[in-house]
Structures are given as structure tokens and as C-alpha cells.
Protein backbone atom coordinates (compact mmCIF):
# COMPACT_ATOMS: atom_id res chain seq x y z
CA UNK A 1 59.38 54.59 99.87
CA UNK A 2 61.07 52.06 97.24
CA UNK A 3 64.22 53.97 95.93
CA UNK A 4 63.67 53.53 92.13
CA UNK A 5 66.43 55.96 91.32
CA UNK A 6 68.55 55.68 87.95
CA UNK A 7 71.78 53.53 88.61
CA UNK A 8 74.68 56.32 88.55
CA UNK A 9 73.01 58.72 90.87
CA UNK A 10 71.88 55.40 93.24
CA UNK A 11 76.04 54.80 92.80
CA UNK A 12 76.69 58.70 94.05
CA UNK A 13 74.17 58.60 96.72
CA UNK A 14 74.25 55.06 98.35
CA UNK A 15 76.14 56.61 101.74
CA UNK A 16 72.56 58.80 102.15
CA UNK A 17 70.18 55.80 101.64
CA UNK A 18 71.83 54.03 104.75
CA UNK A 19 71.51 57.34 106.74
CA UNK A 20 69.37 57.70 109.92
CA UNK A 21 67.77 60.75 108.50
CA UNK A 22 67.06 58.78 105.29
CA UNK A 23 65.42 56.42 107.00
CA UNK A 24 62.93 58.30 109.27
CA UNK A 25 62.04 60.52 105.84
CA UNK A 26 60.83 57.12 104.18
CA UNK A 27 58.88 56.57 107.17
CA UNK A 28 57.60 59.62 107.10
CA UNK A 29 56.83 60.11 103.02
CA UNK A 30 55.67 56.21 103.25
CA UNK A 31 52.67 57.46 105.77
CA UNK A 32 51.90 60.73 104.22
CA UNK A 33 50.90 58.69 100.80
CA UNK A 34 49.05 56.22 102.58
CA UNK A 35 47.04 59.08 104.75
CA UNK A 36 46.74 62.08 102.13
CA UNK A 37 47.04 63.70 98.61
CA UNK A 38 50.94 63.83 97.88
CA UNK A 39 52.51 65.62 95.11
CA UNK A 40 54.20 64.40 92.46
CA UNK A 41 52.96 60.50 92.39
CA UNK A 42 55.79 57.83 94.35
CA UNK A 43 56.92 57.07 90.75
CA UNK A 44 57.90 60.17 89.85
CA UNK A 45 59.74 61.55 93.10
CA UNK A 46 62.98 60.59 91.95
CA UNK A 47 61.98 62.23 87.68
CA UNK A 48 64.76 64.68 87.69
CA UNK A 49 67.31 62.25 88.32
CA UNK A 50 65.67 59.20 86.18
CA UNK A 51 65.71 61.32 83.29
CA UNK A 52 69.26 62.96 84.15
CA UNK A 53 72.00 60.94 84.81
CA UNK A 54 74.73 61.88 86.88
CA UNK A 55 77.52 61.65 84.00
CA UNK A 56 74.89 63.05 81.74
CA UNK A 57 74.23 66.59 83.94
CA UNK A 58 75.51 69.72 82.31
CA UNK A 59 73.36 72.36 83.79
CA UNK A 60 71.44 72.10 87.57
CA UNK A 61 68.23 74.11 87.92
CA UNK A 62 67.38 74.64 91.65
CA UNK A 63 63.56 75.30 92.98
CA UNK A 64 62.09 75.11 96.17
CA UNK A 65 59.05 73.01 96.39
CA UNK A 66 56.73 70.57 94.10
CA UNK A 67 53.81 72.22 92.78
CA UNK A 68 51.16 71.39 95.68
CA UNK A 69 47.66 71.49 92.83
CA UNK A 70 46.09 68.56 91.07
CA UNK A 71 48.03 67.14 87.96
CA UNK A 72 50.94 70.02 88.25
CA UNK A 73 53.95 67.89 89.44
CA UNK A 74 55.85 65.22 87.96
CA UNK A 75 59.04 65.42 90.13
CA UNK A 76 60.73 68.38 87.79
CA UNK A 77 61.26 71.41 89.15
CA UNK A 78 59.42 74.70 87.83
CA UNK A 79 57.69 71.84 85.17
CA UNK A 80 53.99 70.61 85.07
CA UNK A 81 52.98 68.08 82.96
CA UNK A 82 51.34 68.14 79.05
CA UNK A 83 48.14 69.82 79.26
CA UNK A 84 48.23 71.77 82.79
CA UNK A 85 47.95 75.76 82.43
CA UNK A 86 51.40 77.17 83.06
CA UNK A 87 51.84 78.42 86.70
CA UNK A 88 53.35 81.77 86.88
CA UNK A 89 56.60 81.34 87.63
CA UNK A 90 57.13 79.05 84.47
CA UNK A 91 55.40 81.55 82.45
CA UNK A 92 57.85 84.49 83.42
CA UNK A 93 61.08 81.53 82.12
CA UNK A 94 59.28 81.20 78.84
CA UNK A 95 58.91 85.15 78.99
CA UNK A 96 62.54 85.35 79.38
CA UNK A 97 63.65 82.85 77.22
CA UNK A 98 61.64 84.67 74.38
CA UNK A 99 63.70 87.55 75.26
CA UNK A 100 67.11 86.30 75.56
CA UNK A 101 67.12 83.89 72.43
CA UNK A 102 63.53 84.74 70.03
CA UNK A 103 62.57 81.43 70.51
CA UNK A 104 58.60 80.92 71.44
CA UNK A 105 56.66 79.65 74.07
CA UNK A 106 56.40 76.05 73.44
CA UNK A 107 52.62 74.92 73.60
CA UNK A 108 53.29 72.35 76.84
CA UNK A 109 55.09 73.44 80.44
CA UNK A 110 56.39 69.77 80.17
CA UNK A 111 60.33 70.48 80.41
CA UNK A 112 61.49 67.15 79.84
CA UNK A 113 62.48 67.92 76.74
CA UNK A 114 65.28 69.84 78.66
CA UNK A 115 65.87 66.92 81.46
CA UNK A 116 66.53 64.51 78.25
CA UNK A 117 69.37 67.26 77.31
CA UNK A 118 71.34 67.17 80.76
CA UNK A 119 69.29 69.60 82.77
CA UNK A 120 68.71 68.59 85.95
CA UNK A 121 65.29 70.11 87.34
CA UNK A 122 65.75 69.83 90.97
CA UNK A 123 63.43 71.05 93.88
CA UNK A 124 64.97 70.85 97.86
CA UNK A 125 61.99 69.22 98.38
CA UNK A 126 60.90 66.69 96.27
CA UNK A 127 57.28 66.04 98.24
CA UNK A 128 54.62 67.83 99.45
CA UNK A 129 50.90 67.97 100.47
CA UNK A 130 48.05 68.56 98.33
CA UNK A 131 47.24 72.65 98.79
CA UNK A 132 49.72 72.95 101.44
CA UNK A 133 53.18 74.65 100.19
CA UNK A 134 55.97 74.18 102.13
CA UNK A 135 54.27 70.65 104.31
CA UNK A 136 57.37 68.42 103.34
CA UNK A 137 59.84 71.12 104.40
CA UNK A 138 63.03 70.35 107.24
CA UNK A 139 61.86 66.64 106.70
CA UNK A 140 65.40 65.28 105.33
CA UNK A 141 64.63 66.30 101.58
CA UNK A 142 66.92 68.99 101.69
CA UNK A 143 69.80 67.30 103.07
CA UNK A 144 69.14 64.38 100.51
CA UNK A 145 69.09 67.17 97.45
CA UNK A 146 72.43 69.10 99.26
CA UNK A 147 74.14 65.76 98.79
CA UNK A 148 73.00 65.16 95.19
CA UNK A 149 74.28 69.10 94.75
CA UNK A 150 77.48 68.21 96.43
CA UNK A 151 78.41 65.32 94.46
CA UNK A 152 77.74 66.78 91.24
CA UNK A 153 79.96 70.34 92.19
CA UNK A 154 82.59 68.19 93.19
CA UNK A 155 83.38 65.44 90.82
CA UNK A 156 82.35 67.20 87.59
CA UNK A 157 83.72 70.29 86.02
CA UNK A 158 82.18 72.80 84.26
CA UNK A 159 78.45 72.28 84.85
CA UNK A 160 76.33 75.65 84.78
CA UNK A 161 73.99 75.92 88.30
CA UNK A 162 71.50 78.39 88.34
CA UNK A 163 70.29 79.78 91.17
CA UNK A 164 67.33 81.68 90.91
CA UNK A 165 65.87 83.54 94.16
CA UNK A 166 67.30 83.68 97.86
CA UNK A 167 66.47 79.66 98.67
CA UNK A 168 68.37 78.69 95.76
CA UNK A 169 71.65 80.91 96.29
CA UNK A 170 71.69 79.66 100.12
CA UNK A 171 71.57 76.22 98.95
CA UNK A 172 74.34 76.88 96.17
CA UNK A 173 76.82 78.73 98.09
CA UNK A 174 79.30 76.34 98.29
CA UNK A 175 80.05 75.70 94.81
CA UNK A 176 83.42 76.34 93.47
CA UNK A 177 83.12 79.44 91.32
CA UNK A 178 86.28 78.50 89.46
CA UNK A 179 85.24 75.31 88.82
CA UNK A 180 81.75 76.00 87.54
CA UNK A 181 79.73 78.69 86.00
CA UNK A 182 77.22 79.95 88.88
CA UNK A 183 74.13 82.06 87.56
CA UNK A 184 72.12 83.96 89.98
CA UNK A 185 69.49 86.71 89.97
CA UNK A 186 65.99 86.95 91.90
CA UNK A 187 63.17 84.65 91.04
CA UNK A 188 60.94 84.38 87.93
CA UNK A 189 57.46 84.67 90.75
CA UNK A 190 55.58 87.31 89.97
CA UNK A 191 56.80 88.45 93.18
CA UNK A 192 60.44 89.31 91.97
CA UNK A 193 60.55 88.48 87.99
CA UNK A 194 61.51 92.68 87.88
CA UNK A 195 63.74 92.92 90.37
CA UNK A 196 66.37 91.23 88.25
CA UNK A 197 64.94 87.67 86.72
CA UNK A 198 64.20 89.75 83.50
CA UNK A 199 67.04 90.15 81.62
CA UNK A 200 69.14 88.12 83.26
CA UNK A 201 70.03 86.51 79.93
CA UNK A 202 71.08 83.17 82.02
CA UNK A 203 69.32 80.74 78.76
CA UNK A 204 72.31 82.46 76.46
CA UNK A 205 75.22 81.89 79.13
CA UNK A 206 74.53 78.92 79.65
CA UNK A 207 74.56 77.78 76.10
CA UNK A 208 77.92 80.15 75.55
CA UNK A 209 79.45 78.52 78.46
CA UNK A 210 78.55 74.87 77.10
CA UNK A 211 79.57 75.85 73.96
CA UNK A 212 83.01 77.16 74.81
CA UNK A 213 83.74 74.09 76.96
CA UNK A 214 82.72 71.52 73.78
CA UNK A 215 79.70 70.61 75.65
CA UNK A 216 76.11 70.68 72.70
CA UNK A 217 74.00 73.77 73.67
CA UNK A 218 70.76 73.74 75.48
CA UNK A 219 67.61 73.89 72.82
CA UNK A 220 65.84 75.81 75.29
């Protein structure tokens, strides 16, 4: 695994690159390419933080897992690239986001738009097997993605994390609540969208928050 990762976050993150479990989860994602179907391609694993830089991030997205189907992932987190049906979950934010601020679902599930804006779209994960949810899972990923989450909560001020789901708010809890707006409610899944996703109105708080610290709003 060749660590093509933008140049600030490579700055943030060099003490994880020369860890031991940084180097057995290169071994490890290096032979799962060369023996099966991975998810999203090599050159995308590191997307959200190519498109995000770390001086750049004003609001942190957390999900769980890649997409694990054919053409879904592209290293974003609850994205799928131009011209894939949306997957549930997505479908419920653009429900939401409807909701909150009137505006419409846009024709692609391609959220770059929103990486390009300081959003960073980050899974735990950031591999996985073809069909097989979860397959990259206690591999080093999420120790890699704690550290990105780390560096960010401590040497910036006034970024917006949302944590959407159980998984998410585990992996958040540390974050200074006085230092940073924290958003958290169940997950847009099918699965728990009622039990408090809907209506959470986190698209508007963000943008509020943003706003009242002189940061541009989100055009969600």
C-alpha cells in the first residue's frame, strides 16, 4: 500500500505510518488486492483526506464501513460515485436534508461536492471485501482513522463532528464538547432513520454554527 495521502494530513499523521500496526495493515491490504475484489480502488483509499485537507476541515462526518457492491465506493463515506443508485442510508440524508433546509435531492450520490467544501467523509474502515461487510474490520483501520479524529479535535477549534449511530458516538467520545460542536442522533439505515435521524435538523446546525464562528456555510 503506497501512502498517496495529501501533504498536511501525511504532516499530522507521519508518527502512524512508522507504526508496527501500520505496517502489518499494509501487508495485509497489499495481499487482499492482489488475492480479491477490494472496495474502493488503492487510489481512492485515502479520497476523504485528498480532497479535504487538514487546515481545510470544518465539519467531520463519521461512517462505519466502505460500501462492499460493485462501483459504490470511492473512499467517501455514506457517498457512491456519479451514476450508482443511492443506497439507503444516503437516501434517508437527502430525505432529511429536504426537510431541514427545502433544498432537493441532487440527481448524483457523488458528495464530493461537499468534501471540496471542508467536509471530511470518513469511514473507520477505509477497506473492505467485495459482498462481505465488516471483512476489513479490527485490522488497524480504526486506530489509523482514531488518530486522524484525534488530531483534528485537538489542534483545531470549532469544527462540527457528527456522529450518527452507536459506532460513530463510541468513536467520538472523546472530543472536547467545549471546544467543538458534537451532533449526534441514531443512524439514517432504514434500520433507525425514525428513531431520531429524522428531524435531527444537524444540515441547519451545522451551517448556524459555521456561520456564527465566520466560517462559509455548507451548500448541502
Amino acid at each position: 500500500m503506497n501512502v498517496q495521502i495529501e501533504s498536511s494530513w501525511k504532516t499530522h499523521l507521519q508518527p502512524e505510518f512508522e507504526k508496527d500496526y501500520f505496517g502489518k495493515l499494509t501487508d495485509f491490504v497489499r495481499d487482499e488486492y492482489r488475492q480479491f475484489q477490494i472496495f474502493p480502488p488503492g487510489s481512492l483509499i485515502f479520497n476523504a483526506f485528498n480532497l479535504c485537507p487538514f487546515d481545510k476541515v470544518k465539519v467531520v462526518i463519521i461512517g462505519q464501513d466502505p460500501y462492499h457492491g460493485p462501483g459504490q465506493a470511492h473512499g467517501l463515506c455514506f457517498s457512491v460515485n456519479d451514476g450508482v443508485r443511492f443506497p439507503p442510508s444516503l437516501l434517508n440524508i437527502f430525505k432529511e436534508i429536504k426537510e431541514d433546509l427545502g433544498t432537493e435531492s441532487p440527481a448524483s450520490g457523488n458528495l464530493t461536492r461537499w468534501a471540496e467544501q471542508g467536509v471530511l467523509l470518513l469511514n473507520a474502515t477505509l477497506t473492505v471485501r467485495a459482498h462481505q461487510a465488516g471483512s476489513h474490520q479490527n485490522k488497524g483501520w480504526e486506530a489509523f482513522t482514531d488518530a486522524a479524529i484525534r488530531a483534528l479535535a485537538e489542534e483545531r477549534e470549532h469544527l462540527v463532528f457528527i456522529l450518527w449511530g452507536a459506532y460513530a458516538q463510541r468513536k467520538g467520545a472523546f472530543i472536547d464538547r467545549n471546544k467543538h460542536l458534537v451532533l449526534s442522533s441514531a443512524h439514517p439505515s432504514p434500520l433507525s432513520a425514525y428513531n431520531g435521524f429524522f428531524g435531527n435538523k444537524h444540515f441547519s446546525h451545522t451551517n448556524e454554527y459555521l456561520k456564527a464562528h465566520g466560517e462559509a456555510e455548507i451548500i448541502w
